[in-house]
PDB file of N, CA and C in Angstrom:
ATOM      1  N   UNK A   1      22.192 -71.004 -21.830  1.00  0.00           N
ATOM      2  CA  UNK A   1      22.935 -69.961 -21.143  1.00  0.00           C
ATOM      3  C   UNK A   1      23.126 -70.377 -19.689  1.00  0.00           C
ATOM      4  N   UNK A   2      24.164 -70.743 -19.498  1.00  0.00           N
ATOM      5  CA  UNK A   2      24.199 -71.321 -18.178  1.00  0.00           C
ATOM      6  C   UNK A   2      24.274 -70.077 -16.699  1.00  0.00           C
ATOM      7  N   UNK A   3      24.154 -68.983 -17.220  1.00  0.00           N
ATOM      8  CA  UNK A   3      23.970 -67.669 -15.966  1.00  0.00           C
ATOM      9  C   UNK A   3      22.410 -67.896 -15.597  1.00  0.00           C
ATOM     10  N   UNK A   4      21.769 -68.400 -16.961  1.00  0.00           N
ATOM     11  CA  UNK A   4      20.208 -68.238 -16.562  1.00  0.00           C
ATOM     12  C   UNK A   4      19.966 -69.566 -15.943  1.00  0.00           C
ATOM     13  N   UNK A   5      19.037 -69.541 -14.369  1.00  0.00           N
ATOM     14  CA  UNK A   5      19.181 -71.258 -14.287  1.00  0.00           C
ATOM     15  C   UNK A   5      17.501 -71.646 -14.309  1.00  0.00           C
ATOM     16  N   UNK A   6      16.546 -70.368 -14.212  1.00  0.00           N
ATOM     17  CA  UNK A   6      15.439 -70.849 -14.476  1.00  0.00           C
ATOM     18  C   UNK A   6      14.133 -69.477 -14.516  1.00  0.00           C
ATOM     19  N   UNK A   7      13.267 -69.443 -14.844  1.00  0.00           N
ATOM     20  CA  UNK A   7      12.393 -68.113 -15.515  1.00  0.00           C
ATOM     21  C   UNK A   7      10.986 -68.473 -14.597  1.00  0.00           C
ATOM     22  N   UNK A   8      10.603 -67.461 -13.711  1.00  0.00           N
ATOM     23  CA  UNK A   8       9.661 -67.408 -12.798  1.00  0.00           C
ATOM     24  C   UNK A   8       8.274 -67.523 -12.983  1.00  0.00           C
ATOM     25  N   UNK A   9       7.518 -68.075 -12.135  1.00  0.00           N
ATOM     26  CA  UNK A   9       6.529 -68.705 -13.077  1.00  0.00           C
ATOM     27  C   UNK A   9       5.483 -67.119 -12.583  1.00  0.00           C
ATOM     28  N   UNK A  10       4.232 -67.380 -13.022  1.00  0.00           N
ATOM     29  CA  UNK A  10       3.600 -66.098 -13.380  1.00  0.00           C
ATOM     30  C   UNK A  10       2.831 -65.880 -12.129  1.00  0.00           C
ATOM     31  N   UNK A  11       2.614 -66.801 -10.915  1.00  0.00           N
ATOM     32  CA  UNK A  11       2.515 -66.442  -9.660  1.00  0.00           C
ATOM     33  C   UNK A  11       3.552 -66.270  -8.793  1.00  0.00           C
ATOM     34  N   UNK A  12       4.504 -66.783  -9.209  1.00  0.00           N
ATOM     35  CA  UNK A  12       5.852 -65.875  -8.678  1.00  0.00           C
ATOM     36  C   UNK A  12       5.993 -64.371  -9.021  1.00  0.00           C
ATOM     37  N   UNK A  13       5.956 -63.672 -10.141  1.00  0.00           N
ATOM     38  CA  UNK A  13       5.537 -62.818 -10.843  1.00  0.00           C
ATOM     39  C   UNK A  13       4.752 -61.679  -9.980  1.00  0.00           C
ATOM     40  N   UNK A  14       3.704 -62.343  -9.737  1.00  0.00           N
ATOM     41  CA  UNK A  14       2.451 -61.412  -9.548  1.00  0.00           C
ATOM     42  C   UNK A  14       3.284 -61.284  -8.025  1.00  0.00           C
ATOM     43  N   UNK A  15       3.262 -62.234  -7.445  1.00  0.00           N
ATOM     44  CA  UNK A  15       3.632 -62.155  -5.647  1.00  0.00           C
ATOM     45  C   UNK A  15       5.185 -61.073  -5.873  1.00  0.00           C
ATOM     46  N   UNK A  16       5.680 -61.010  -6.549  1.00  0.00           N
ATOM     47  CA  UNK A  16       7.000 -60.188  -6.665  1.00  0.00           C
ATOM     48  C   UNK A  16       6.589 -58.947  -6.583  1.00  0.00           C
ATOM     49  N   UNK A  17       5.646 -58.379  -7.887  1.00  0.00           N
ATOM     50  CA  UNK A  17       5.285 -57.172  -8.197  1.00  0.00           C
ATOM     51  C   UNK A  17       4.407 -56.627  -6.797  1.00  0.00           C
ATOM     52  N   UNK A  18       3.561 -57.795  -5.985  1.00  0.00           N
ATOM     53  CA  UNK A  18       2.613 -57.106  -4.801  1.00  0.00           C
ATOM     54  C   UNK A  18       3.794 -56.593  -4.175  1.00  0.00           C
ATOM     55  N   UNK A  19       4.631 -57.734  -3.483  1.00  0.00           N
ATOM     56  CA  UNK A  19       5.751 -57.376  -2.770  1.00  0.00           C
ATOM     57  C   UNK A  19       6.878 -55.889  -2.551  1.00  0.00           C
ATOM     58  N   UNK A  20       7.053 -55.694  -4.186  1.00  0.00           N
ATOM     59  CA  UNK A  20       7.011 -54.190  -4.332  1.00  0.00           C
ATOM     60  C   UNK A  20       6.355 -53.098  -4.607  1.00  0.00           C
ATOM     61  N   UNK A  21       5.081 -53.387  -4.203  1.00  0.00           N
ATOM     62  CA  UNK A  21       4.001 -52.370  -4.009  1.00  0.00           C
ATOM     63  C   UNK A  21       3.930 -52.032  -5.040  1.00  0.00           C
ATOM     64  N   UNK A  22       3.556 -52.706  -6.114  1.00  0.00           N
ATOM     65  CA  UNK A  22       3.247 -51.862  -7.607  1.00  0.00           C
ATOM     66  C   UNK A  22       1.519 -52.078  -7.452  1.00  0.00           C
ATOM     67  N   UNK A  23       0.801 -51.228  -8.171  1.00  0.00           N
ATOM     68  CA  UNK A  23      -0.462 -51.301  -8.105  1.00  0.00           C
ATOM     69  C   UNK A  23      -0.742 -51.146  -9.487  1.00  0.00           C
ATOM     70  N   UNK A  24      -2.419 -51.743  -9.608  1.00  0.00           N
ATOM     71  CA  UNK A  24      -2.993 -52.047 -11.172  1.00  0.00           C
ATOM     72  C   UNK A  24      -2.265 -52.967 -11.398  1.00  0.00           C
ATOM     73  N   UNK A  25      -1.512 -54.183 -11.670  1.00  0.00           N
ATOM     74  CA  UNK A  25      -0.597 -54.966 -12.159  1.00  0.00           C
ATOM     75  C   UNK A  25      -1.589 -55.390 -12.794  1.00  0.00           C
ATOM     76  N   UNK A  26      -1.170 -55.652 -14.748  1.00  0.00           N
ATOM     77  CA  UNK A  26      -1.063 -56.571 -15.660  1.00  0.00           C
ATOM     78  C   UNK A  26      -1.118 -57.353 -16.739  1.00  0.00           C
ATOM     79  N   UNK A  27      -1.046 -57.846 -17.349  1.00  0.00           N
ATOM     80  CA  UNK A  27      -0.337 -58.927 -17.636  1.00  0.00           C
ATOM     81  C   UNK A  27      -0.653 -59.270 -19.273  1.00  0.00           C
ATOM     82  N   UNK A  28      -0.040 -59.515 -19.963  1.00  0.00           N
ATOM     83  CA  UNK A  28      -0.178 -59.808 -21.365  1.00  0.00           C
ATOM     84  C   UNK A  28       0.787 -61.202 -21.820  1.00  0.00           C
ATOM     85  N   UNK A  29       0.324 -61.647 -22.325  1.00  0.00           N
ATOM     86  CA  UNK A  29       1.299 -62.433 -22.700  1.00  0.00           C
ATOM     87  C   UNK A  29       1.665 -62.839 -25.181  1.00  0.00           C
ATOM     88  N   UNK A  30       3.034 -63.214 -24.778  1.00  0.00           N
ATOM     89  CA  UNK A  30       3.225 -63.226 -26.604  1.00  0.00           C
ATOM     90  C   UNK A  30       4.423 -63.930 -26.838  1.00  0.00           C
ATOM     91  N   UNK A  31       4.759 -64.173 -27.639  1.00  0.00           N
ATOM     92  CA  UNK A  31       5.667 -65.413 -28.041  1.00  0.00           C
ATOM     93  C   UNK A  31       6.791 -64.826 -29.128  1.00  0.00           C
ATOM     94  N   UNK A  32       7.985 -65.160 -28.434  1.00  0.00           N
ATOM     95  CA  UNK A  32       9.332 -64.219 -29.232  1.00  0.00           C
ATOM     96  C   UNK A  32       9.713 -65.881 -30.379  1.00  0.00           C
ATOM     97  N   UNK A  33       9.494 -65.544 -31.483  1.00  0.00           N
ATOM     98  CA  UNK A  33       9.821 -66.971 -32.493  1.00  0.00           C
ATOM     99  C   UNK A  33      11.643 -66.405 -32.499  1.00  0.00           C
ATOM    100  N   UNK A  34      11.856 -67.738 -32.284  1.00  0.00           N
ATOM    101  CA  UNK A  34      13.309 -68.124 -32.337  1.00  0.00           C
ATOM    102  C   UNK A  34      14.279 -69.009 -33.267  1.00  0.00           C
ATOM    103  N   UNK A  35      15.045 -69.031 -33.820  1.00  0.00           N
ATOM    104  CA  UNK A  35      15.778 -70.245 -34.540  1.00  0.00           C
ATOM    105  C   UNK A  35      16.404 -70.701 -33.427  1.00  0.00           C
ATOM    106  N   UNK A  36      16.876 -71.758 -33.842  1.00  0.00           N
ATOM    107  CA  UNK A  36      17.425 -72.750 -32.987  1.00  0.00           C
ATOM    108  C   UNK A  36      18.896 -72.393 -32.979  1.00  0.00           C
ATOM    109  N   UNK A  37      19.408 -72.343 -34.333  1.00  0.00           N
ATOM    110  CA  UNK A  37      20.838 -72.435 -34.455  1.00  0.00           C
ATOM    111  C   UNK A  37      20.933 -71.190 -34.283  1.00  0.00           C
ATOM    112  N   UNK A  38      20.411 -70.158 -34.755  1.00  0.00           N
ATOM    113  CA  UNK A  38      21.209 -68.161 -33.966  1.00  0.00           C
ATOM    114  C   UNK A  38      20.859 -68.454 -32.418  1.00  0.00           C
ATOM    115  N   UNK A  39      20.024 -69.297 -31.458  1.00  0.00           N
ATOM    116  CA  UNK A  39      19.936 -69.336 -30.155  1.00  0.00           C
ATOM    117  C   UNK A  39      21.287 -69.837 -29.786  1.00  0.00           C
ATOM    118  N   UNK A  40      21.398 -70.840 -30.123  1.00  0.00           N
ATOM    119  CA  UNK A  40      22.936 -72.102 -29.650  1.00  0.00           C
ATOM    120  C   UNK A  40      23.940 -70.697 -30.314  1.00  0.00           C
ATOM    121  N   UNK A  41      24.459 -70.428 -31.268  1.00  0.00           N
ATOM    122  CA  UNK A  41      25.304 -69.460 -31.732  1.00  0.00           C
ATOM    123  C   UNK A  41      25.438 -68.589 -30.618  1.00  0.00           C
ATOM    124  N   UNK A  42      24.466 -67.671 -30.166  1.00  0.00           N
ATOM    125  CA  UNK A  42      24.190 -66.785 -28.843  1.00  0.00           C
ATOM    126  C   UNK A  42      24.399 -67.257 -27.509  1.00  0.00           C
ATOM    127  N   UNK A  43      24.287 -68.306 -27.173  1.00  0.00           N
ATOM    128  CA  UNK A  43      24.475 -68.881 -26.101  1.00  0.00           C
ATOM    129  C   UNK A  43      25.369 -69.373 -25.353  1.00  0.00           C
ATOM    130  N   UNK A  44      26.114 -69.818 -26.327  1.00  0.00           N
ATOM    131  CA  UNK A  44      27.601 -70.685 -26.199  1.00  0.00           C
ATOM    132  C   UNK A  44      27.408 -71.538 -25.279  1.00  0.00           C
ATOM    133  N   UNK A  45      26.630 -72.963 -25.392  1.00  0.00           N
ATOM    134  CA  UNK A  45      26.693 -73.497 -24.513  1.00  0.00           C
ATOM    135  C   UNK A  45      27.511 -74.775 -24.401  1.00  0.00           C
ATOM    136  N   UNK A  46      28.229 -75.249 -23.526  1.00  0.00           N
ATOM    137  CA  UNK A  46      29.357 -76.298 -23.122  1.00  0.00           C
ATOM    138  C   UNK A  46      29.590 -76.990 -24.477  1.00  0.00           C
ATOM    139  N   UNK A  47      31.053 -77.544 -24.538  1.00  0.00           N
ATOM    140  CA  UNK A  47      31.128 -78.024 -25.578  1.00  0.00           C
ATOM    141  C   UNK A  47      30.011 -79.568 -25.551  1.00  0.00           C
ATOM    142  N   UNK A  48      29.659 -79.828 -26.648  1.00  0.00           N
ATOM    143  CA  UNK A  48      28.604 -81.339 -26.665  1.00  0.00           C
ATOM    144  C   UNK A  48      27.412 -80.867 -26.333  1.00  0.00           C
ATOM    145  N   UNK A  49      27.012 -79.944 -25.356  1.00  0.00           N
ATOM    146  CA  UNK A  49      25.470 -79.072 -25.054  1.00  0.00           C
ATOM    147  C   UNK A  49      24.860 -78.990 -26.655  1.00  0.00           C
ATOM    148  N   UNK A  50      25.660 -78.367 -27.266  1.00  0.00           N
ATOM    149  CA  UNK A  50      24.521 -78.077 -28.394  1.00  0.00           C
ATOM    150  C   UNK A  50      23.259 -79.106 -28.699  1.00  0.00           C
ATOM    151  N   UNK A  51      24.608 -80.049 -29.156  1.00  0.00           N
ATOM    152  CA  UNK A  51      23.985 -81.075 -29.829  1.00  0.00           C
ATOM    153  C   UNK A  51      23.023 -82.079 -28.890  1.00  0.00           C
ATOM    154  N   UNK A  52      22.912 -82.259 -27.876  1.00  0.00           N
ATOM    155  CA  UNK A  52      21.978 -82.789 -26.902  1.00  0.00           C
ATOM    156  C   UNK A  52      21.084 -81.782 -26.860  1.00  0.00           C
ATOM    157  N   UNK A  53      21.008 -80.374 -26.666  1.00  0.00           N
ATOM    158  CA  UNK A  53      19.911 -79.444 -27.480  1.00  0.00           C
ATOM    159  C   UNK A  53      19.179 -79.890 -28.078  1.00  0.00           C
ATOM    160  N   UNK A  54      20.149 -79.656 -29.628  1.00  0.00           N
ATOM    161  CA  UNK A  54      19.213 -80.373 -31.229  1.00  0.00           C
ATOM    162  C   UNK A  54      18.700 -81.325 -30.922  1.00  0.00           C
ATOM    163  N   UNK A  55      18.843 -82.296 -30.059  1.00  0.00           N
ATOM    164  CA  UNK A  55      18.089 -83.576 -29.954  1.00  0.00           C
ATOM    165  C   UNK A  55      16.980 -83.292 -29.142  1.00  0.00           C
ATOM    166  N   UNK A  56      17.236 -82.699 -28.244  1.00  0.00           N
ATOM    167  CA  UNK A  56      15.591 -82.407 -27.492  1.00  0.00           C
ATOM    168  C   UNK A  56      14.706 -82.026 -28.317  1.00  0.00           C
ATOM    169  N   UNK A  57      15.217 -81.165 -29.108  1.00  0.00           N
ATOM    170  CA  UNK A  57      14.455 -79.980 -30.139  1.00  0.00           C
ATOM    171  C   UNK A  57      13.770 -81.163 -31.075  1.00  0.00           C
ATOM    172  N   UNK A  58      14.454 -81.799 -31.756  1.00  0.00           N
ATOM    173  CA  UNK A  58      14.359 -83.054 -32.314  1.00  0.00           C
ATOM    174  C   UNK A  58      13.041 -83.540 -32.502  1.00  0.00           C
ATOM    175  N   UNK A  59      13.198 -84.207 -31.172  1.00  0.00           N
ATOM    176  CA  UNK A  59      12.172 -85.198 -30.463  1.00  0.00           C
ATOM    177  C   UNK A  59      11.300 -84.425 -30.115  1.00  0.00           C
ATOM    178  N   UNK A  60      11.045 -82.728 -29.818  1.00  0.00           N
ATOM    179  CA  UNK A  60      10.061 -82.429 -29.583  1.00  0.00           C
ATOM    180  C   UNK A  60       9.290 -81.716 -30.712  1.00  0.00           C
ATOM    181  N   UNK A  61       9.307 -82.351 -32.290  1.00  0.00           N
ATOM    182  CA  UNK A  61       8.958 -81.771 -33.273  1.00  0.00           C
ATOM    183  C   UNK A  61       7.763 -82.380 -33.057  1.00  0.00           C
ATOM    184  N   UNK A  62       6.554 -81.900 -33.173  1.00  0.00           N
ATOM    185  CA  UNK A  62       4.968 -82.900 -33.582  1.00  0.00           C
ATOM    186  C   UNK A  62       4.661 -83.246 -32.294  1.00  0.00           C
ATOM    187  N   UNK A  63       5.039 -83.221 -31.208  1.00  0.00           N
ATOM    188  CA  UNK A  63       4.560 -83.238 -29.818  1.00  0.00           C
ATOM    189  C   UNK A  63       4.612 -81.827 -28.452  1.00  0.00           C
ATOM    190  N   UNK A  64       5.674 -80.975 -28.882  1.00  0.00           N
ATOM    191  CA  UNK A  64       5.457 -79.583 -28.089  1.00  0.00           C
ATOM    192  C   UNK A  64       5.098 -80.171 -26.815  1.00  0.00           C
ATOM    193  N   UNK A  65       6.000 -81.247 -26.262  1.00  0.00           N
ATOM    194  CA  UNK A  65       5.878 -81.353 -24.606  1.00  0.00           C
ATOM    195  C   UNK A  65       7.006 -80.406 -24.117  1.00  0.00           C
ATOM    196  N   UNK A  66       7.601 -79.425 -24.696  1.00  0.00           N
ATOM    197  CA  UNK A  66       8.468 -78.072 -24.499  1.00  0.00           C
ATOM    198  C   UNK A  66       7.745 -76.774 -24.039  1.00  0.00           C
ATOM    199  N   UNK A  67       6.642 -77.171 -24.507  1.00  0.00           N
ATOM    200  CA  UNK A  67       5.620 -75.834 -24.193  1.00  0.00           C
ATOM    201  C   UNK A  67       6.077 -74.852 -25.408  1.00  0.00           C
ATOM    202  N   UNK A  68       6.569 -74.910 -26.696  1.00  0.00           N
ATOM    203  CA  UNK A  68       7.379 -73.895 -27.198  1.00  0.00           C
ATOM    204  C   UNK A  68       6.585 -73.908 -28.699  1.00  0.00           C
ATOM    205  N   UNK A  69       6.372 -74.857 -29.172  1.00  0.00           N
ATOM    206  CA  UNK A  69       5.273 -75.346 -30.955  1.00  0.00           C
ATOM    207  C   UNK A  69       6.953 -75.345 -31.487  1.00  0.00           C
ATOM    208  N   UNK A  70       7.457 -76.427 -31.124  1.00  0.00           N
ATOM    209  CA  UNK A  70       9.014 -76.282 -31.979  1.00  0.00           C
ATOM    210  C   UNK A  70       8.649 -76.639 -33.389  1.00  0.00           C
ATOM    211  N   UNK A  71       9.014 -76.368 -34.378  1.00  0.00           N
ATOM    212  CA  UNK A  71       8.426 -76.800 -35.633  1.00  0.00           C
ATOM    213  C   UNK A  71       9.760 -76.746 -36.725  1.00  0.00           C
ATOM    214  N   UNK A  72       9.402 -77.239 -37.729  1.00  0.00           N
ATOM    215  CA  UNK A  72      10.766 -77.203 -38.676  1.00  0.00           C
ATOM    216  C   UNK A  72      10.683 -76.203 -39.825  1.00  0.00           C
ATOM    217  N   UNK A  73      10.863 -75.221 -40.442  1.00  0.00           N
ATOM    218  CA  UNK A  73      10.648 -74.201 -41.322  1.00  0.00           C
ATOM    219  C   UNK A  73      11.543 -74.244 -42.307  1.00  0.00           C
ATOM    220  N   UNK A  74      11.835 -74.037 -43.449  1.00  0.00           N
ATOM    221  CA  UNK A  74      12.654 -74.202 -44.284  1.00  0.00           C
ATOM    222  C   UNK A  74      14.024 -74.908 -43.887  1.00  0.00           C
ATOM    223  N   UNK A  75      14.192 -75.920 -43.420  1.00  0.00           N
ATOM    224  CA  UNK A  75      15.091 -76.937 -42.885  1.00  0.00           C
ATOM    225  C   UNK A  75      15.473 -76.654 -41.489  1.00  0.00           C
ATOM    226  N   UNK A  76      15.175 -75.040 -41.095  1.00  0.00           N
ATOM    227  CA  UNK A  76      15.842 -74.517 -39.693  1.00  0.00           C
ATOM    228  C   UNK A  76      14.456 -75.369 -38.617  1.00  0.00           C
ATOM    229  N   UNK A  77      15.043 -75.461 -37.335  1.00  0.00           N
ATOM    230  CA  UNK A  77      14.084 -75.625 -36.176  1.00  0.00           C
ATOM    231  C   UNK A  77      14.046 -74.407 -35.426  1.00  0.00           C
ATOM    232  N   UNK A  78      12.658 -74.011 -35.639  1.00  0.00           N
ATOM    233  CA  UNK A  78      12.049 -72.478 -35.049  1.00  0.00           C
ATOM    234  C   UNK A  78      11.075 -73.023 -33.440  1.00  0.00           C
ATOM    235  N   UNK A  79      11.081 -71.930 -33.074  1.00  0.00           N
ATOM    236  CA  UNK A  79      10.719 -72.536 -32.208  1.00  0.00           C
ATOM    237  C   UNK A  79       9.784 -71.043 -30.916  1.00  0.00           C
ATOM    238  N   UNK A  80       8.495 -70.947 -30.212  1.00  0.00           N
ATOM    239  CA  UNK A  80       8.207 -70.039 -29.262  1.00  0.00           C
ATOM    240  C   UNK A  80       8.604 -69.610 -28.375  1.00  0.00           C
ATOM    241  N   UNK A  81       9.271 -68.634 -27.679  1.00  0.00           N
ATOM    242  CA  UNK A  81       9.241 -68.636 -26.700  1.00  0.00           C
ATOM    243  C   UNK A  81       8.348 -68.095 -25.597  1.00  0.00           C
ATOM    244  N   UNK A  82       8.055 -68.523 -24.765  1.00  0.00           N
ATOM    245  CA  UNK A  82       6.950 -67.823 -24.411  1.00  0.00           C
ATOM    246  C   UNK A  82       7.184 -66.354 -23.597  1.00  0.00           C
ATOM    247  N   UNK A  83       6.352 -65.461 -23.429  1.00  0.00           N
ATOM    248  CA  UNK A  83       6.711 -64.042 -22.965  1.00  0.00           C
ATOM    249  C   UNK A  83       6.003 -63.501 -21.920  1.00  0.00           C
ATOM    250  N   UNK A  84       6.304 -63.369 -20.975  1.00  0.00           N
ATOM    251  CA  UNK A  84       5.193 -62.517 -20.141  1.00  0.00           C
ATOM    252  C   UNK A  84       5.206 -61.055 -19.502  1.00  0.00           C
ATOM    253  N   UNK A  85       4.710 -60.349 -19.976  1.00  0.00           N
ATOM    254  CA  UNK A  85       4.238 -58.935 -19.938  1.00  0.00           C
ATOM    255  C   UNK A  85       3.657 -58.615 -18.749  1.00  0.00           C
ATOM    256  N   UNK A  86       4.600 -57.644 -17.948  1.00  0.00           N
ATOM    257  CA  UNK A  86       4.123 -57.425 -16.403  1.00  0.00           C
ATOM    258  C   UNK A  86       4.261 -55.821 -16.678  1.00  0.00           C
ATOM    259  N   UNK A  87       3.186 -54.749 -16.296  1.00  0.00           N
ATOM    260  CA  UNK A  87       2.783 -53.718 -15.699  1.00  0.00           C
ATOM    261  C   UNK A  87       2.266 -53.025 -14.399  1.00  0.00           C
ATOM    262  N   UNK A  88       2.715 -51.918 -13.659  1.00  0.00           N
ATOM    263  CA  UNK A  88       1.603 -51.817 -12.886  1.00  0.00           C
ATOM    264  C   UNK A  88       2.653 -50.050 -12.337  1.00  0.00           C
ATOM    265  N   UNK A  89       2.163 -49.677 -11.250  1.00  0.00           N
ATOM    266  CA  UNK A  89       2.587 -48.646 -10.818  1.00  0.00           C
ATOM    267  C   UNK A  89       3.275 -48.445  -9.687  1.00  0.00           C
ATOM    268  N   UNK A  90       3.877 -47.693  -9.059  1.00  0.00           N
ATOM    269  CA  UNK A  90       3.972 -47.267  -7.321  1.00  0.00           C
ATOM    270  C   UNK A  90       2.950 -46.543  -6.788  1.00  0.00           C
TER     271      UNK A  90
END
């Protein structure tokens, strides 16, 4: 998705939520499982993007240097995403 250019890391996070004075903050975390091909379908990304995708995805079957456990499931590539769960109050 090229609007999204990058996802904040979880001390960015926390320093955001102080920043707006939320109190009690936190935090859970959980993993949204994804297909590969309804992601690219959803995404629409540049023509040729896909497929340099699939290849990352690829290459990161049996090694998860993605941070994601990409894995292969009935021929589809599934894959984690990771989630982070922020609470707190005014």
């Amino acid at each position: 998705d090229p609007s999204h250019a990058r996802a904040l890391t979880v001390p960015e996070l926390k320093n955001l939520a102080r920043e707006t004075g939320l109190k009690n903050i936190s935090f859970d975390f959980c993993g949204l499982e994804r297909d590969l091909e309804n992601q690219l379908t959803g995404s629409f990304p540049p023509p040729g993007n896909a497929e340099i995708i699939r290849r990352i995805f690829e290459e990161d079957l049996g090694s998860d240097k993605l941070g994601v456990r990409s894995r292969r499931e009935n021929g589809l590539i599934r894959y984690t995403y990771p989630v982070v769960l922020m609470a707190g109050y005014l």
